[in-house]
PDB file of N, CA and C in Angstrom:
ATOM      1  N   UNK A   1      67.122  90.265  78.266  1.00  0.00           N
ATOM      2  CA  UNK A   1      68.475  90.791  78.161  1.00  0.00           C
ATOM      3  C   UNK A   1      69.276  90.329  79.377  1.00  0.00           C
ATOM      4  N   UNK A   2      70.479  89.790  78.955  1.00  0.00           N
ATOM      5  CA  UNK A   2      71.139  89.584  80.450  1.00  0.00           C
ATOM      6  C   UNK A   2      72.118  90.681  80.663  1.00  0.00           C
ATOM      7  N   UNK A   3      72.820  90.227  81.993  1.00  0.00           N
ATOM      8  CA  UNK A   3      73.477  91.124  82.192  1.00  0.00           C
ATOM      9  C   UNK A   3      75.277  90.682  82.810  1.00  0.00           C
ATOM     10  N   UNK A   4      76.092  91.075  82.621  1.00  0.00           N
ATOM     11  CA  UNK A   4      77.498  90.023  82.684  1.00  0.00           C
ATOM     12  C   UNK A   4      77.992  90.952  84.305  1.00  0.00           C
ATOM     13  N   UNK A   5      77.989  89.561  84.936  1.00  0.00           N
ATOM     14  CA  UNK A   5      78.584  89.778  86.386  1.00  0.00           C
ATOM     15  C   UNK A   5      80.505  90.155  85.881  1.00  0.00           C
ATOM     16  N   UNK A   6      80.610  90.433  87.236  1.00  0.00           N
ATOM     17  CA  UNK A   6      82.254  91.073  87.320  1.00  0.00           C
ATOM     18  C   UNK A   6      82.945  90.122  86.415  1.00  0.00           C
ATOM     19  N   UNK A   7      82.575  88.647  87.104  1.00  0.00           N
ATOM     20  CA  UNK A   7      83.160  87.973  86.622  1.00  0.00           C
ATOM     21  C   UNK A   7      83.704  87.542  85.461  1.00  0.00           C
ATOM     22  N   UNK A   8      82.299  87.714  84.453  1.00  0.00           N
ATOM     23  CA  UNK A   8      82.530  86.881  82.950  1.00  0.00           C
ATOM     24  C   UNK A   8      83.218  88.645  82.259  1.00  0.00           C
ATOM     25  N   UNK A   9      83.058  89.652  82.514  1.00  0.00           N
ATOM     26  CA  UNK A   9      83.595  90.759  81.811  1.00  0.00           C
ATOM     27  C   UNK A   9      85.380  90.817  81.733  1.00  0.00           C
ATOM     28  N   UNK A  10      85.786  90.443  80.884  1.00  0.00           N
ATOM     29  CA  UNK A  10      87.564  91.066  80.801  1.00  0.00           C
ATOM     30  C   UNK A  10      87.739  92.200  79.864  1.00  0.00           C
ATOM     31  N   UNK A  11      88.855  92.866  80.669  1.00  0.00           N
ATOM     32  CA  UNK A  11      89.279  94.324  79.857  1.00  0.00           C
ATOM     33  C   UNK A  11      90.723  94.159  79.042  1.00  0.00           C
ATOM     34  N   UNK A  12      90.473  94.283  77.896  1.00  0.00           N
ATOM     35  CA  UNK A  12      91.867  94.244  77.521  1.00  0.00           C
ATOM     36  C   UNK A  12      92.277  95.806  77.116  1.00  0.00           C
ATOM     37  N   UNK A  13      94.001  95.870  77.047  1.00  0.00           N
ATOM     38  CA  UNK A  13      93.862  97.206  77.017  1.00  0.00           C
ATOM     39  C   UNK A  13      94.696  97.314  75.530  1.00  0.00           C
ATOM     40  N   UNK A  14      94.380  98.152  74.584  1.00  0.00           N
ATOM     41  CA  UNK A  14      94.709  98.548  73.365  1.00  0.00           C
ATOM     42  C   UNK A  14      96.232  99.802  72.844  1.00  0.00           C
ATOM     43  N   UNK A  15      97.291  99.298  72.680  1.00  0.00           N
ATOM     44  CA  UNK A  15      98.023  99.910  72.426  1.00  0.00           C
ATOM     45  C   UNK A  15      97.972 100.526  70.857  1.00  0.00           C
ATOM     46  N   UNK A  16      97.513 101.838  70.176  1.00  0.00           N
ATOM     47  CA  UNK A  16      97.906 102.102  68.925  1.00  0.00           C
ATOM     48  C   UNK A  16      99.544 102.813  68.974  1.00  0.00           C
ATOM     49  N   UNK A  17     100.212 101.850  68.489  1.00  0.00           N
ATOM     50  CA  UNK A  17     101.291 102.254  68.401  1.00  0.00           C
ATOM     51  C   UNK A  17     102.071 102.892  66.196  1.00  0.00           C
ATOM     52  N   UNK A  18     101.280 104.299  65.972  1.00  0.00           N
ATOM     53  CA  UNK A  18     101.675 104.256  64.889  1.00  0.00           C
ATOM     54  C   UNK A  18     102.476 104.645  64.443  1.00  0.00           C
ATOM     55  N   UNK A  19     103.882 104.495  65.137  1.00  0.00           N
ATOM     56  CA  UNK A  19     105.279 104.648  64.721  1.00  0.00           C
ATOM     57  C   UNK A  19     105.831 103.768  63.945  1.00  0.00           C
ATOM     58  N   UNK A  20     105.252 102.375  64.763  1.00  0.00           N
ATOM     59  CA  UNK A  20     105.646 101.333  64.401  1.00  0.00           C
ATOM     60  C   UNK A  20     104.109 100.552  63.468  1.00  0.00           C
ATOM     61  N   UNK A  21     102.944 101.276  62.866  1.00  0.00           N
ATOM     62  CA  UNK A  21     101.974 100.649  62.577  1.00  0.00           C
ATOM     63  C   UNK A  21     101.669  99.370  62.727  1.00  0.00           C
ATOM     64  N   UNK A  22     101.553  99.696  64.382  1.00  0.00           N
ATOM     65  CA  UNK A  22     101.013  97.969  64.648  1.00  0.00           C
ATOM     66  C   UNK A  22      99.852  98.578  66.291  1.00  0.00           C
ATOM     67  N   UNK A  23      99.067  97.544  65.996  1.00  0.00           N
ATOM     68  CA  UNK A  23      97.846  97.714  67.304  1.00  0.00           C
ATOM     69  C   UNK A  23      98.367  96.673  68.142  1.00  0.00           C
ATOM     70  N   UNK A  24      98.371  96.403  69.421  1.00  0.00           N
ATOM     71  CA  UNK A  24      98.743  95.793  70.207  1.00  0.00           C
ATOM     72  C   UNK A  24      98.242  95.671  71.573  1.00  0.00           C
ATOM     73  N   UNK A  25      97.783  94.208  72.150  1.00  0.00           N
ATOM     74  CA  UNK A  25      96.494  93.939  73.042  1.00  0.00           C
ATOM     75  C   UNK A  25      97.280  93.767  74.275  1.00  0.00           C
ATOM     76  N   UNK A  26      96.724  93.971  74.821  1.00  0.00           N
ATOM     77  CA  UNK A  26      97.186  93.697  76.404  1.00  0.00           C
ATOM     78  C   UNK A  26      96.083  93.319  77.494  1.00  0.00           C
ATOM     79  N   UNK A  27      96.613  92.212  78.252  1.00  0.00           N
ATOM     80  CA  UNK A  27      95.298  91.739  79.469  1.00  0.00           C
ATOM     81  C   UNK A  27      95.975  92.451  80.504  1.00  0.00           C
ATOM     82  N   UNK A  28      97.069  93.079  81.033  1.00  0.00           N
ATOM     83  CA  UNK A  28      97.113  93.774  82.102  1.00  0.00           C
ATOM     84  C   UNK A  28      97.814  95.328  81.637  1.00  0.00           C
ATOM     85  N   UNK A  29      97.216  96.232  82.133  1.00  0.00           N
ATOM     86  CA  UNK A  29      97.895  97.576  82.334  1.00  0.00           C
ATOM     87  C   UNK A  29      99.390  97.904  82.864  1.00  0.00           C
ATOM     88  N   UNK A  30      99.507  96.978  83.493  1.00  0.00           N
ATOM     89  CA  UNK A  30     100.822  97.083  83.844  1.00  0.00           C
ATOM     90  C   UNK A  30     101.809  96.396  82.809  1.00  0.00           C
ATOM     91  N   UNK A  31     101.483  95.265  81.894  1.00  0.00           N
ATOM     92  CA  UNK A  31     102.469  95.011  81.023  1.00  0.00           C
ATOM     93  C   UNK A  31     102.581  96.281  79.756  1.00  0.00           C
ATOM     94  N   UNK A  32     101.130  96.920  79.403  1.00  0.00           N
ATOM     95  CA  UNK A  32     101.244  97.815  78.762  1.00  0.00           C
ATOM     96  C   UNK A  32     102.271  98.888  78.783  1.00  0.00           C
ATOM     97  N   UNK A  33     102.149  99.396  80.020  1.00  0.00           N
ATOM     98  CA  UNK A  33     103.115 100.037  80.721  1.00  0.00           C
ATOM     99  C   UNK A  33     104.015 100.156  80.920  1.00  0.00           C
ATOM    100  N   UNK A  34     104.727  98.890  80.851  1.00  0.00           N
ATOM    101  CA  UNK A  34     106.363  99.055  80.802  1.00  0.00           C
ATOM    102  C   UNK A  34     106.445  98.281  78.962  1.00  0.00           C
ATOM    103  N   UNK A  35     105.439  97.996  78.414  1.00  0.00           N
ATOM    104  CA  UNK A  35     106.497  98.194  76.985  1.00  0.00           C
ATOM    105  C   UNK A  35     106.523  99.329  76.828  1.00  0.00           C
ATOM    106  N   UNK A  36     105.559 100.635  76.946  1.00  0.00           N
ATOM    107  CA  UNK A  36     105.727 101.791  77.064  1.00  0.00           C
ATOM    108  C   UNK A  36     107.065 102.105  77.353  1.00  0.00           C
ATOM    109  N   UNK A  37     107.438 101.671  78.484  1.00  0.00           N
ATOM    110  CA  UNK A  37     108.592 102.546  79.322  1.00  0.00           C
ATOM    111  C   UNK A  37     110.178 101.835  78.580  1.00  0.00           C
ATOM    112  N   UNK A  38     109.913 100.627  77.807  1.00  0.00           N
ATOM    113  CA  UNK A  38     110.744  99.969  77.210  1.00  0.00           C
ATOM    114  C   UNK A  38     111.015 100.137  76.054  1.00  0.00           C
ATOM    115  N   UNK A  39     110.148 100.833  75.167  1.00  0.00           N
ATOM    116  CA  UNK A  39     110.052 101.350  74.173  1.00  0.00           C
ATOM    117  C   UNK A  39     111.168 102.633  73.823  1.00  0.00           C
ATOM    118  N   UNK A  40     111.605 102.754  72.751  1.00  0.00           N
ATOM    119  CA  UNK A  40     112.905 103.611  72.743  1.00  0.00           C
ATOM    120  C   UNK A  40     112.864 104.172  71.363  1.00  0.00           C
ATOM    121  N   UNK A  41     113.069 104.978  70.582  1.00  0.00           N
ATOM    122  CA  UNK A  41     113.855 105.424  69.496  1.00  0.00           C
ATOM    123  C   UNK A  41     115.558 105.899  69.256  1.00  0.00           C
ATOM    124  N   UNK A  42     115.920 104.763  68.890  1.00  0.00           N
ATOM    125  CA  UNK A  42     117.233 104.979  68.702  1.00  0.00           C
ATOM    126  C   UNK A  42     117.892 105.158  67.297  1.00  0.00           C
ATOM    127  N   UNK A  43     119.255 105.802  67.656  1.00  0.00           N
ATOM    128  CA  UNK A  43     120.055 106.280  66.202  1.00  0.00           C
ATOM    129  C   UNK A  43     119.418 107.418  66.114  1.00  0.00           C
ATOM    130  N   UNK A  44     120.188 108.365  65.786  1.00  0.00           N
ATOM    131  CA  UNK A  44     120.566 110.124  65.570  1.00  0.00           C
ATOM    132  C   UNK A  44     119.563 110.135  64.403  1.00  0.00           C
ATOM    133  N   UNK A  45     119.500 108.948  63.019  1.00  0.00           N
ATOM    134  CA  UNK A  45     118.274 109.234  61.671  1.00  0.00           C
ATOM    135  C   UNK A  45     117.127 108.716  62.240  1.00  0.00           C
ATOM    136  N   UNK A  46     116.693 107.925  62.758  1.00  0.00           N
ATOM    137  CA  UNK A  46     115.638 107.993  63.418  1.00  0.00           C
ATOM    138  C   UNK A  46     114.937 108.725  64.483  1.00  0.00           C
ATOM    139  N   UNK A  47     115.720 109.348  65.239  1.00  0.00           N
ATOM    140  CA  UNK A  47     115.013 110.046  65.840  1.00  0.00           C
ATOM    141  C   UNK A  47     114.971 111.283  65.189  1.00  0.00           C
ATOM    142  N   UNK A  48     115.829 112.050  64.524  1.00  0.00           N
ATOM    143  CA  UNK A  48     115.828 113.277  63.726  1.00  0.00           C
ATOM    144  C   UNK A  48     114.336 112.965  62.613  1.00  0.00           C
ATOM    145  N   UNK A  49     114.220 111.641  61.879  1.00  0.00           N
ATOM    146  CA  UNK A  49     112.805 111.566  60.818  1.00  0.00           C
ATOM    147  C   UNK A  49     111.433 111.458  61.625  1.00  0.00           C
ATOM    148  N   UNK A  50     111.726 110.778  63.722  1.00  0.00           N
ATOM    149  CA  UNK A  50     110.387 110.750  64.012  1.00  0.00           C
ATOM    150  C   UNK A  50     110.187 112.539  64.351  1.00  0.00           C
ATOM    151  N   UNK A  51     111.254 113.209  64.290  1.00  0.00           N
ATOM    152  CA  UNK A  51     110.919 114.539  65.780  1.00  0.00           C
ATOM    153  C   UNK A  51     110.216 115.212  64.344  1.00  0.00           C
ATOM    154  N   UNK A  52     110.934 115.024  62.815  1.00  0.00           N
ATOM    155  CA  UNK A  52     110.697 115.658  62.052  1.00  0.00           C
ATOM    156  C   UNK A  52     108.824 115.415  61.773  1.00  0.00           C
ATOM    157  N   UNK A  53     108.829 114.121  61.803  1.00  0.00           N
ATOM    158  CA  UNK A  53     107.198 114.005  61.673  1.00  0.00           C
ATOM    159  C   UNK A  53     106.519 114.411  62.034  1.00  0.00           C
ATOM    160  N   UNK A  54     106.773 114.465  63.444  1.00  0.00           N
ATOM    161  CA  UNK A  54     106.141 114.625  64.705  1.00  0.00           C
ATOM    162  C   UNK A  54     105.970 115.575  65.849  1.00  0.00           C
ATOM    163  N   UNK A  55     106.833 116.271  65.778  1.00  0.00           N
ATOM    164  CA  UNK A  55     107.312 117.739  66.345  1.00  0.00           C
ATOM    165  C   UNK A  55     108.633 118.116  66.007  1.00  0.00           C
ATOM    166  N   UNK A  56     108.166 119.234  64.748  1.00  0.00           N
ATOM    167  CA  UNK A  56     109.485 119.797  63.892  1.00  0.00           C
ATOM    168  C   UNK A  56     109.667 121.165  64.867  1.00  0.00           C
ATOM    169  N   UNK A  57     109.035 121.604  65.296  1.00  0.00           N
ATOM    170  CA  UNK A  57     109.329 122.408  66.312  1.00  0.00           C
ATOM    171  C   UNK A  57     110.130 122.078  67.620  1.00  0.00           C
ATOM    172  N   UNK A  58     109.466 121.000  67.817  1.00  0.00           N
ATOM    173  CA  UNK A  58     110.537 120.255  69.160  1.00  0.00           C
ATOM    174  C   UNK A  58     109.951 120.943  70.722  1.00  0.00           C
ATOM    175  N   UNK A  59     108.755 121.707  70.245  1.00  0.00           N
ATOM    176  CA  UNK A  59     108.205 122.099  71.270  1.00  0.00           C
ATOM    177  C   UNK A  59     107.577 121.264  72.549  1.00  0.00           C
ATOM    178  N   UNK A  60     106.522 120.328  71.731  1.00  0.00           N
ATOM    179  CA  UNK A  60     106.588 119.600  72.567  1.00  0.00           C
ATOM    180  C   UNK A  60     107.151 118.498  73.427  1.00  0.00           C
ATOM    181  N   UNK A  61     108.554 118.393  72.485  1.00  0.00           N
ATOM    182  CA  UNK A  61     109.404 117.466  73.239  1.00  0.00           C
ATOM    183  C   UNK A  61     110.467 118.372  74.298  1.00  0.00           C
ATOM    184  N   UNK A  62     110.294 119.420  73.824  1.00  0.00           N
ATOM    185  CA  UNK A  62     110.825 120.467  74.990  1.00  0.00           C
ATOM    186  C   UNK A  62     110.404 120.609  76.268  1.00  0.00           C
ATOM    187  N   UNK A  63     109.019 120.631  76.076  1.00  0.00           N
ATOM    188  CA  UNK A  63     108.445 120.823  76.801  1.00  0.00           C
ATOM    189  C   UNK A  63     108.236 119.709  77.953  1.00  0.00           C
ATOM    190  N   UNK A  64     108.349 118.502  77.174  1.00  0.00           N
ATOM    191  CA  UNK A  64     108.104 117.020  77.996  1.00  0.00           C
ATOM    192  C   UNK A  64     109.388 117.191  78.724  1.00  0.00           C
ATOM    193  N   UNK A  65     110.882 117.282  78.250  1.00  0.00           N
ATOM    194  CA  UNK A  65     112.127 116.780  78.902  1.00  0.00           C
ATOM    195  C   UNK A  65     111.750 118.264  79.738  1.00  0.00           C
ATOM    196  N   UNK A  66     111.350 119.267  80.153  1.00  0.00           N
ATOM    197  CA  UNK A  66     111.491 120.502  81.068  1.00  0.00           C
ATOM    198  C   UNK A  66     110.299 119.794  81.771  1.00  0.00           C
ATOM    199  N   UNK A  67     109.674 118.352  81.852  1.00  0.00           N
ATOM    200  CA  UNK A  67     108.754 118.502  82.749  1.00  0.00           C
ATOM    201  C   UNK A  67     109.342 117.355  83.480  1.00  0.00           C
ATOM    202  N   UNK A  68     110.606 116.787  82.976  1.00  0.00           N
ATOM    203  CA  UNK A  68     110.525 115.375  83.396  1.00  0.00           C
ATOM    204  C   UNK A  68     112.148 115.766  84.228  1.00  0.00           C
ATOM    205  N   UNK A  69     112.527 117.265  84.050  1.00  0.00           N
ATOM    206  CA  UNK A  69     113.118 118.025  84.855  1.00  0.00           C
ATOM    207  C   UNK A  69     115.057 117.475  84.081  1.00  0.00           C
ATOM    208  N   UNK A  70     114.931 117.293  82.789  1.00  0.00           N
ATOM    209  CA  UNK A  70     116.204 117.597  82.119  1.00  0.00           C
ATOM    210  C   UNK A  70     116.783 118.437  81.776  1.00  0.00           C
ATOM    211  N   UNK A  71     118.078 118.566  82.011  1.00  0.00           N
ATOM    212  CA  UNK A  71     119.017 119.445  81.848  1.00  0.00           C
ATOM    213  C   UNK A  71     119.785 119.627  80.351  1.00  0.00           C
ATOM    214  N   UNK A  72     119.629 121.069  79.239  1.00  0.00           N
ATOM    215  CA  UNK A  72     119.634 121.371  78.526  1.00  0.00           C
ATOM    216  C   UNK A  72     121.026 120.748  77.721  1.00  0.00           C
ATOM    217  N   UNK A  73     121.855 120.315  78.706  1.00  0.00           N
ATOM    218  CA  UNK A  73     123.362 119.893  78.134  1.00  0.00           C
ATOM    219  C   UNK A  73     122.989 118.225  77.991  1.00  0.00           C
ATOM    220  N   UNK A  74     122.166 118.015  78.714  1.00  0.00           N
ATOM    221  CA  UNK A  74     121.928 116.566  78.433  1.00  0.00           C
ATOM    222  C   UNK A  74     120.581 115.892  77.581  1.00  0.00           C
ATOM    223  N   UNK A  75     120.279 116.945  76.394  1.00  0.00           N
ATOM    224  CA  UNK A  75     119.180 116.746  75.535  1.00  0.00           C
ATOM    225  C   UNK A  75     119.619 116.104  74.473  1.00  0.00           C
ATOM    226  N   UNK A  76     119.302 115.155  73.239  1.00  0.00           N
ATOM    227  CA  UNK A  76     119.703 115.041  72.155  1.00  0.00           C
ATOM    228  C   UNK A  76     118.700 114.263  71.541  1.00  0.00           C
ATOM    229  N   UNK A  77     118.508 114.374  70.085  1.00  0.00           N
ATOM    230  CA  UNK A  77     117.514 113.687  69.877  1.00  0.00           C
ATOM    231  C   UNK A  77     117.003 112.742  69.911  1.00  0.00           C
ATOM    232  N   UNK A  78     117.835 111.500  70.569  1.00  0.00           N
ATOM    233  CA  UNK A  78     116.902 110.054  70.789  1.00  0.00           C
ATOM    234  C   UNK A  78     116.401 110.398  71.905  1.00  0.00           C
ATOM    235  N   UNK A  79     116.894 111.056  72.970  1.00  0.00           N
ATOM    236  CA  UNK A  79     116.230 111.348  74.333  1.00  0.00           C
ATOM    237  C   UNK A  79     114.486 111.986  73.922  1.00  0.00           C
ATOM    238  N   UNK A  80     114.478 113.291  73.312  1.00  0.00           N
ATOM    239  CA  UNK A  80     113.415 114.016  72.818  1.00  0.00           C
ATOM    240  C   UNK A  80     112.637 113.363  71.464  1.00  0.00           C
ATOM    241  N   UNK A  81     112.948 112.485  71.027  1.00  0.00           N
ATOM    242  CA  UNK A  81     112.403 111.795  70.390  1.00  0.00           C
ATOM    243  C   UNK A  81     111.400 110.645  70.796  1.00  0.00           C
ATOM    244  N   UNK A  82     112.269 109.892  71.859  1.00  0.00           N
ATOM    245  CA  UNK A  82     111.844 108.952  72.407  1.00  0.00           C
ATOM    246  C   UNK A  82     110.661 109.475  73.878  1.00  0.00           C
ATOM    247  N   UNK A  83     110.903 110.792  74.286  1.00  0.00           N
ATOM    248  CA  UNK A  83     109.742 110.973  75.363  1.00  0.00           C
ATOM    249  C   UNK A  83     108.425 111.682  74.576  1.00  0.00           C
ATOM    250  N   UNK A  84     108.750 112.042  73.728  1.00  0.00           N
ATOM    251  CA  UNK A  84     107.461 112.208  72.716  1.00  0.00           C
ATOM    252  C   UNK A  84     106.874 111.279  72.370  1.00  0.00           C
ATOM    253  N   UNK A  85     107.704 110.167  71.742  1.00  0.00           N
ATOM    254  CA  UNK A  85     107.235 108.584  71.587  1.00  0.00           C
ATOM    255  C   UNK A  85     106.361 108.013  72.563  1.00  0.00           C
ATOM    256  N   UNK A  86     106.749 108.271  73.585  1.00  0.00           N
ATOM    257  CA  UNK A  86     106.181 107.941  74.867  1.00  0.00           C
ATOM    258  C   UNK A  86     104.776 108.291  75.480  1.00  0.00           C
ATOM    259  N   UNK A  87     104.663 109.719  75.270  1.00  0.00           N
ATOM    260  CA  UNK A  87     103.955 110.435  75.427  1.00  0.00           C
ATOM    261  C   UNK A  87     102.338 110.107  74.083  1.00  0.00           C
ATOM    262  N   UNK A  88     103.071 109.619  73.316  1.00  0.00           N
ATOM    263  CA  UNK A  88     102.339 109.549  72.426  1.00  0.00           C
ATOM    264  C   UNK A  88     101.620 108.184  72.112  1.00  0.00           C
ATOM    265  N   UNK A  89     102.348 106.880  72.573  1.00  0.00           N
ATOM    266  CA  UNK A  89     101.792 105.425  73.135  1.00  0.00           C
ATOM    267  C   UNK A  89     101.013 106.096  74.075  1.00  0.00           C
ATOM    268  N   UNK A  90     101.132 106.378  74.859  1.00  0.00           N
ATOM    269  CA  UNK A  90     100.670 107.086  76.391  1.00  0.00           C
ATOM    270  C   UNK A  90      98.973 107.305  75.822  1.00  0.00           C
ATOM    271  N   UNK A  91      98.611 108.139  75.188  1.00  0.00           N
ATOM    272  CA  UNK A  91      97.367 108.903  74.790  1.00  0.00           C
ATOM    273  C   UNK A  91      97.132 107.876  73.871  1.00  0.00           C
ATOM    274  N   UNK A  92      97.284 107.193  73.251  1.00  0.00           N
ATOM    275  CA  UNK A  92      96.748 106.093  72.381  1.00  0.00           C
ATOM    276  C   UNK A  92      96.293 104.984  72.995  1.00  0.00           C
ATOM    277  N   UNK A  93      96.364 104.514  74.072  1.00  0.00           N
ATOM    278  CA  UNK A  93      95.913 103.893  75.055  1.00  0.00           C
ATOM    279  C   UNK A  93      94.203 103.820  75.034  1.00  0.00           C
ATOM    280  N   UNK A  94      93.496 102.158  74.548  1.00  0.00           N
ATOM    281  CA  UNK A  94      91.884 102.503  75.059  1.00  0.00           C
ATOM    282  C   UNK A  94      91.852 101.253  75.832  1.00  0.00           C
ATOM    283  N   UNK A  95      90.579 101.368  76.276  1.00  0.00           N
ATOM    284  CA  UNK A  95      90.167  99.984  77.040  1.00  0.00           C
ATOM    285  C   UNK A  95      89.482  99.443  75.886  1.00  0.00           C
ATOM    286  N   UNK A  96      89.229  97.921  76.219  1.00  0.00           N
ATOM    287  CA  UNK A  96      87.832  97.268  75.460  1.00  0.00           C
ATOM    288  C   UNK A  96      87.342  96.071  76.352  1.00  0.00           C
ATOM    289  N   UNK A  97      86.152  96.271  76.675  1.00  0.00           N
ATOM    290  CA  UNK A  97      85.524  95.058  77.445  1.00  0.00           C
ATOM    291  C   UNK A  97      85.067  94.586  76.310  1.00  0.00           C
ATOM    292  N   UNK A  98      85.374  92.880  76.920  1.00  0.00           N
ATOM    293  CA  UNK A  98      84.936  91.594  76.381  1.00  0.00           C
ATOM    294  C   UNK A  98      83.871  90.952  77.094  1.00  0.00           C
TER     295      UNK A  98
END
């Protein structure tokens, strides 16, 4: 049995993104990361059909914009749509060694 030095091992990192039903590879964490942060839901029907999917309560997107320290006059649903979105690339996140 052998065994793979540092060297020959690469990690790629796995985006399930099923908003958009698509899987998506990444060789660095940091590019992952900012499509994350680049990533958006926009338009008032889209974000109203993802919050509806996805948190019809809106709790947990409440809960995200009160952590990310937003102010109640400045909420609307692409904002709370889109940090749920976020939140939710976020935890879908795996590694895979090659």
């Amino acid at each position: 049995m052998s065994t793979l030095s540092k060297d020959e091992v690469k990690i790629h990192y796995v985006l399930d993104d099923q908003f958009n039903d698509e899987i998506l590879k990444f060789d660095e964490l940091d590019d992952l990361i900012d499509h994350i942060n680049e990533s958006e839901i926009i338009g008032y029907s889209q974000a109203m059909n993802y919050l509806i999917e996805n948190d019809c309560s809106l709790s947990v997107s409440m809960g995200l914009a009160h952590d990310c320290g937003c102010e109640m006059d400045t909420l609307g649903s692409e904002l709370l749509a889109t940090l749920h979105y976020h939140q939710m690339l976020h935890e879908s996140i795996s590694e895979v060694i090659e």
